[in-house]
PDB file of N, CA and C in Angstrom:
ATOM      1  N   UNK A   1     128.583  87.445 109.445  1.00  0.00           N
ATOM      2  CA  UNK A   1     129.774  87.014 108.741  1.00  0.00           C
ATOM      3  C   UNK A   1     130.499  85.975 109.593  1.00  0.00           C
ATOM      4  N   UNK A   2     131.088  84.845 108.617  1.00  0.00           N
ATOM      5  CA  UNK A   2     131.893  84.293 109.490  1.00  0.00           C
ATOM      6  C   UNK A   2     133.257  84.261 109.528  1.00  0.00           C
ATOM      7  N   UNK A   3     134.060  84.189 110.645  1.00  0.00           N
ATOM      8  CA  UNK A   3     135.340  84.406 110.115  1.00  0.00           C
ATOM      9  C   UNK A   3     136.089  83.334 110.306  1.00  0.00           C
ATOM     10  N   UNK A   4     136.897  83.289 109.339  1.00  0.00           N
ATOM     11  CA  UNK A   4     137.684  81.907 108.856  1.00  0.00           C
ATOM     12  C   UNK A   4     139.274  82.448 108.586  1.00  0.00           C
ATOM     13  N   UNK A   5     140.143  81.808 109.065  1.00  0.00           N
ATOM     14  CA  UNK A   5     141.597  81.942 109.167  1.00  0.00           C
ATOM     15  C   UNK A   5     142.519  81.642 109.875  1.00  0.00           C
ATOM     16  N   UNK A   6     143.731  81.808 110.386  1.00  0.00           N
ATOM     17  CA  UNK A   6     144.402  80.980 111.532  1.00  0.00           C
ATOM     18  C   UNK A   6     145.505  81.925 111.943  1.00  0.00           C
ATOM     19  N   UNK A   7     146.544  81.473 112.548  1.00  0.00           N
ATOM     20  CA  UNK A   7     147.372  82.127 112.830  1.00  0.00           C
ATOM     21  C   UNK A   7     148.952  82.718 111.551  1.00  0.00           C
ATOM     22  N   UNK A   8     149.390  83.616 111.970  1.00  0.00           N
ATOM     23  CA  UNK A   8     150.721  84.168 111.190  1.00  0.00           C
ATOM     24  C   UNK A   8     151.729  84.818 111.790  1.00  0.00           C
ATOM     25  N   UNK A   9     152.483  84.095 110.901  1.00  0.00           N
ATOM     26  CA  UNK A   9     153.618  84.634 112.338  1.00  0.00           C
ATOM     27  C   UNK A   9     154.731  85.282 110.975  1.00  0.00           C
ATOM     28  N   UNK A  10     155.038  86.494 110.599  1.00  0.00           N
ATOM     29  CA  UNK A  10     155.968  87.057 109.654  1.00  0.00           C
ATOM     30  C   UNK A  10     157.081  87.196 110.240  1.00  0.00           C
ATOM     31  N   UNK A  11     157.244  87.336 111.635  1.00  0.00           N
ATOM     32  CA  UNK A  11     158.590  87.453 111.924  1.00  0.00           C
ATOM     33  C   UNK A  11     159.507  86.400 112.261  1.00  0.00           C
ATOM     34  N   UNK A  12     158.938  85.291 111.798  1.00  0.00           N
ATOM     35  CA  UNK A  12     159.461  83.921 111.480  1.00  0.00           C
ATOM     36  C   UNK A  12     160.227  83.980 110.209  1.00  0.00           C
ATOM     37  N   UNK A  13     159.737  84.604 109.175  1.00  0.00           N
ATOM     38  CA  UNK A  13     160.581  84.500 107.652  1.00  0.00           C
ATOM     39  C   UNK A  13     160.998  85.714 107.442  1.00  0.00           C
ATOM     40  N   UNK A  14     161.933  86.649 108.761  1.00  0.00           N
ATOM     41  CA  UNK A  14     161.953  87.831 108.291  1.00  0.00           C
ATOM     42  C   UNK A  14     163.867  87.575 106.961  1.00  0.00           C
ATOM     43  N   UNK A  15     163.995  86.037 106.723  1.00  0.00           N
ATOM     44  CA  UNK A  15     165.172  86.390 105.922  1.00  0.00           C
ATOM     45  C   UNK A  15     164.522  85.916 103.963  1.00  0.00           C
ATOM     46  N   UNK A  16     163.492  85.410 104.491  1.00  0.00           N
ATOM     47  CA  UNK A  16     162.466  85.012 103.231  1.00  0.00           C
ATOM     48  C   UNK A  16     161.782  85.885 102.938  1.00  0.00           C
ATOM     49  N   UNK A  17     161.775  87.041 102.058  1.00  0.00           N
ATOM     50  CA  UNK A  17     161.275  88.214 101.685  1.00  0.00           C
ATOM     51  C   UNK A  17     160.165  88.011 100.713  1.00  0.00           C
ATOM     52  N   UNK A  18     160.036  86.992 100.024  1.00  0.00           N
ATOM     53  CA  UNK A  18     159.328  86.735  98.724  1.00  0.00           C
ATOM     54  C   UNK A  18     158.170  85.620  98.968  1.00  0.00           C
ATOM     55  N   UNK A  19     158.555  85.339 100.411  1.00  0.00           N
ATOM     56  CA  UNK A  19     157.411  84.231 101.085  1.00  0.00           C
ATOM     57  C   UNK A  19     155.936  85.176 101.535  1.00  0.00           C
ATOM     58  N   UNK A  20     155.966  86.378 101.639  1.00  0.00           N
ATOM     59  CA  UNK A  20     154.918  87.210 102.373  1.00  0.00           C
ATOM     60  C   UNK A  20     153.971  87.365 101.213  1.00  0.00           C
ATOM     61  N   UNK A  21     154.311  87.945  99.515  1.00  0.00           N
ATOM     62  CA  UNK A  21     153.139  87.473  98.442  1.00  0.00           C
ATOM     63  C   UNK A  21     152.627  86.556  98.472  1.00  0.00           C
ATOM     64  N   UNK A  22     153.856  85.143  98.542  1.00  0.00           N
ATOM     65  CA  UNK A  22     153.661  83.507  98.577  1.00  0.00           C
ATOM     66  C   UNK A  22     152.277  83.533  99.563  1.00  0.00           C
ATOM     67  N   UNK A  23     152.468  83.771 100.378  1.00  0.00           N
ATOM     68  CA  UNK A  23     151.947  83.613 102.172  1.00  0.00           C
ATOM     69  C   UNK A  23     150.265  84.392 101.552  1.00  0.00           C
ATOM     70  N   UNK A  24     150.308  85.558 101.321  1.00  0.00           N
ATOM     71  CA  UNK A  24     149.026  86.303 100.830  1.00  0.00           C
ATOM     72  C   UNK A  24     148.508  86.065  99.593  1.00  0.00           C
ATOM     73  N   UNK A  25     148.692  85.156  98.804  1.00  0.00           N
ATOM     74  CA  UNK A  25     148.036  84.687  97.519  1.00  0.00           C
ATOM     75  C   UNK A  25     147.503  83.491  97.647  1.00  0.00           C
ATOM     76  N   UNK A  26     147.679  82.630  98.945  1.00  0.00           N
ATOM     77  CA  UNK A  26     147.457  81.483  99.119  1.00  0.00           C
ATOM     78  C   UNK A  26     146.450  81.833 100.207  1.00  0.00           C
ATOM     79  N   UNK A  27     146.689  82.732 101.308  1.00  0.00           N
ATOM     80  CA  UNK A  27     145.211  82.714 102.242  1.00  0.00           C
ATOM     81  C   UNK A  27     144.104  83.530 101.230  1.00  0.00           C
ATOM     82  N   UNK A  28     144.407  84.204 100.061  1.00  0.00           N
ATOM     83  CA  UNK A  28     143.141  84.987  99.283  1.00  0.00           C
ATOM     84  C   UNK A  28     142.769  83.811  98.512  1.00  0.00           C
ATOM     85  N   UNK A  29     143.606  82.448  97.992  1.00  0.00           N
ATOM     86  CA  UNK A  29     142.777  81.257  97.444  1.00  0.00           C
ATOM     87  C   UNK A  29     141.933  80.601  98.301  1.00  0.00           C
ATOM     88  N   UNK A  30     142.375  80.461  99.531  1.00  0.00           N
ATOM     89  CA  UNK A  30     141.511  80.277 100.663  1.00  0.00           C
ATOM     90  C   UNK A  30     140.735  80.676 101.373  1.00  0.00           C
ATOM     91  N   UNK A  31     140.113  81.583 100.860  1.00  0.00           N
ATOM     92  CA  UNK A  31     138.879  82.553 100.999  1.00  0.00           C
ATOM     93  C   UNK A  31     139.513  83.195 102.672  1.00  0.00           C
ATOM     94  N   UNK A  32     140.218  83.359 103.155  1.00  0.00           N
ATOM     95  CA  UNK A  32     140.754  83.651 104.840  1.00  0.00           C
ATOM     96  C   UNK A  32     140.091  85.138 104.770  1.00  0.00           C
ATOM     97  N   UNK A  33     139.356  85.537 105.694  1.00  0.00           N
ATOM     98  CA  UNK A  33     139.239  87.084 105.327  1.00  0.00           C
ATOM     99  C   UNK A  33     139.341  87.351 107.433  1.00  0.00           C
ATOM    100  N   UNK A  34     140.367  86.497 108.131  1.00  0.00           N
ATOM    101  CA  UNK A  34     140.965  87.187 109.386  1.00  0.00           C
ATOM    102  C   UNK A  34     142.104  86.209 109.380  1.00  0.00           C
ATOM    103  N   UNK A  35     143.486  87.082 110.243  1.00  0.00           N
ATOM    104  CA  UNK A  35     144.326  86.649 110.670  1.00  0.00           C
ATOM    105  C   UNK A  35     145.096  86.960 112.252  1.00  0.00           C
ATOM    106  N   UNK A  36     145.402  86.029 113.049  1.00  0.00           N
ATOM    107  CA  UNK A  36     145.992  86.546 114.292  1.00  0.00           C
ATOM    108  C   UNK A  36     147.452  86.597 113.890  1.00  0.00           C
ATOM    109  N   UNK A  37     147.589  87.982 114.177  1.00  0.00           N
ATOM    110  CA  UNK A  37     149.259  88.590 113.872  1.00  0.00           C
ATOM    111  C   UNK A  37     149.988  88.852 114.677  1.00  0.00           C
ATOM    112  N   UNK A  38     151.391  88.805 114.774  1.00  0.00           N
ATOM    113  CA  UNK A  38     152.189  89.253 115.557  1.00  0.00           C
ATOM    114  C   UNK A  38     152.227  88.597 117.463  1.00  0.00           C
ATOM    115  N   UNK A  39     151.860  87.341 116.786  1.00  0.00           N
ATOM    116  CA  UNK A  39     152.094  86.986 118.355  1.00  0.00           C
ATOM    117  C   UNK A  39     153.414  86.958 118.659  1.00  0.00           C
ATOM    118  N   UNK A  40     154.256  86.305 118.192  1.00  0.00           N
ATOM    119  CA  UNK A  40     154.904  86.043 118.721  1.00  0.00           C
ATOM    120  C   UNK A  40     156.656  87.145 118.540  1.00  0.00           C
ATOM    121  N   UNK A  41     155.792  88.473 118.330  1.00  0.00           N
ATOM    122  CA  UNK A  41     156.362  89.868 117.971  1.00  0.00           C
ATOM    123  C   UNK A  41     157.127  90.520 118.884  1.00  0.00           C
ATOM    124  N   UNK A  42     156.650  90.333 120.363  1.00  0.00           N
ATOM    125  CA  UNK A  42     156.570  91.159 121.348  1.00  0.00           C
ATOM    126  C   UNK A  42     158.241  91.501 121.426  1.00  0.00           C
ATOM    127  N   UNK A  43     159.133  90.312 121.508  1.00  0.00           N
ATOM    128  CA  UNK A  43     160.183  90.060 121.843  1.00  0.00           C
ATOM    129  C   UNK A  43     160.779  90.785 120.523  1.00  0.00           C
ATOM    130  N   UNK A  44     160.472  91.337 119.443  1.00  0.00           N
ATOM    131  CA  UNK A  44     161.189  92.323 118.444  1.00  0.00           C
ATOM    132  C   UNK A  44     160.620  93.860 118.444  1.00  0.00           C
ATOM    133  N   UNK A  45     159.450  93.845 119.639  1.00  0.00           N
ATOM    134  CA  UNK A  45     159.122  95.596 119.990  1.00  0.00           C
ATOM    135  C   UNK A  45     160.119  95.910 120.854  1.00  0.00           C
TER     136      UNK A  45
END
């Protein structure tokens, strides 16, 4: 398998609530089946 996808960062639009369907209907048109998450998270654990 190959994997195809890029980075995401959700805690960038945590005041855009309706962008995260937006955000996941557009990487499933784009066939994406990986994502790197939560990088830049650490600083909200």
């Amino acid at each position: 398998m190959i994997l195809y996808g890029g980075d995401y960062y959700p805690e960038q639009w945590k005041e855009a609530k309706d962008i995260l369907q937006e955000d996941l209907s557009l990487m499933k048109k784009a066939h994406c089946n990986t994502v790197t998450l939560g990088v830049f998270a650490w600083s909200e654990l």
